[in-house]
Protein backbone atom coordinates (compact mmCIF):
# COMPACT_ATOMS: atom_id res chain seq x y z
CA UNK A 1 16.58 -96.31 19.39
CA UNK A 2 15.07 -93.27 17.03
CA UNK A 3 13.67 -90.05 18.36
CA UNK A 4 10.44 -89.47 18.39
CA UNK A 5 9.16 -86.41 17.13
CA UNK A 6 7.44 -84.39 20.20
CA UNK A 7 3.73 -83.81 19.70
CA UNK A 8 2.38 -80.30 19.87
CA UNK A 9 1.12 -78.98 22.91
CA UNK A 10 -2.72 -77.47 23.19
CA UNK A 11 -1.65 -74.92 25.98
CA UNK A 12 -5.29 -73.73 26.34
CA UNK A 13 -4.84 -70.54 24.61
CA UNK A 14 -5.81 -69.18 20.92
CA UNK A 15 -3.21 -66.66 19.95
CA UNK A 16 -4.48 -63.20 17.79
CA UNK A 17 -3.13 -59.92 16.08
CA UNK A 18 -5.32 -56.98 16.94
CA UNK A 19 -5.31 -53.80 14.34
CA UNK A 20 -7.19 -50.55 16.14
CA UNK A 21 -8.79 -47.47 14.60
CA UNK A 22 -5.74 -45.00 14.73
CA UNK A 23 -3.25 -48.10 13.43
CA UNK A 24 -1.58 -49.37 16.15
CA UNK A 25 -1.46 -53.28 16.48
CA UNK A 26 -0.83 -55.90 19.15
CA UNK A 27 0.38 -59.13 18.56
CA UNK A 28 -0.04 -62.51 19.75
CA UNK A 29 -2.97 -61.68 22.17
CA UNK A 30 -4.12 -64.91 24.28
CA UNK A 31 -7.32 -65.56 24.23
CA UNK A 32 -7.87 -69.37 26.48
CA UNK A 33 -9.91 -71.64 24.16
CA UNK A 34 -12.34 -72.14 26.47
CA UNK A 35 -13.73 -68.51 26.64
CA UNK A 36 -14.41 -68.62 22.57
CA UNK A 37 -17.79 -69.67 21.70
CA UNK A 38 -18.07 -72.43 19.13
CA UNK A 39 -21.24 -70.00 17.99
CA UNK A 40 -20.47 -67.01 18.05
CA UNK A 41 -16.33 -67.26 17.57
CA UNK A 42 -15.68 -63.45 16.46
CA UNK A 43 -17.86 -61.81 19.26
CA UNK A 44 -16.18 -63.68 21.55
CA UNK A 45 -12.85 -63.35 20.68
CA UNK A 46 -13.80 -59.52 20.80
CA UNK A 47 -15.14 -59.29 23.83
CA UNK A 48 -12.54 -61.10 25.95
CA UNK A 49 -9.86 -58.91 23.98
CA UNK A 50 -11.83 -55.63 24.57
CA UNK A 51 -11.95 -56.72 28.74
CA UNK A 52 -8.08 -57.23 28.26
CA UNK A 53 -7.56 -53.65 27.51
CA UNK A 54 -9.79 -51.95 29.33
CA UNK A 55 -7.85 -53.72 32.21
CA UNK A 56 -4.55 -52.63 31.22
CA UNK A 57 -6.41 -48.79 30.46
CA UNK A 58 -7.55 -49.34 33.91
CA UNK A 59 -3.81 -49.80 35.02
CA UNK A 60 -1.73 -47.86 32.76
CA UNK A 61 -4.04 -44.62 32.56
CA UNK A 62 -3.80 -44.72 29.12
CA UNK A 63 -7.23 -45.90 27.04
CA UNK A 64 -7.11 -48.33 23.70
CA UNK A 65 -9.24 -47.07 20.86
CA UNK A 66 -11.44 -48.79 18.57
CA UNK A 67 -10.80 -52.44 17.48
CA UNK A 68 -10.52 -52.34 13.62
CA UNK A 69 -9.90 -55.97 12.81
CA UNK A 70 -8.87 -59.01 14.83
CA UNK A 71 -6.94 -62.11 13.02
CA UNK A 72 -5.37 -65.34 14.03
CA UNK A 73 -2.08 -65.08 14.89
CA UNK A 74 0.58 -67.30 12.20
């Protein structure tokens, strides 16, 4: 009997590369698919991103700047 090739998983979540201000970059943020509005897809994507790190500012003690750009992840 041949394989089958396995389909790919949606897991729920879009995955993104964050640049800030002073240079510093993230990579492979997850943002869940259902939190991105089909409308307003880059505002979105920002906001949920900019909530992530003031979180982990929250926790660490240690604030992110400035968002400079924000691209899918490859």
């Amino acid at each position: 009997m041949a394989r089958q090739k396995k389909q790919p998983v949606d897991n729920g979540y879009a995955l993104f590369d964050v640049i800030y201000q002073d240079g510093a970059r993230t990579s492979n943020r997850k943002v869940p698919t259902a939190d991105i509005d089909q409308f307003d897809r880059d505002n979105s994507i920002r906001s949920f991103i900019e909530e992530q790190d003031r979180k982990i500012a929250e926790m660490s003690g240690n604030p992110r700047g400035p968002i400079k750009s924000i691209t899918p992840s490859t």
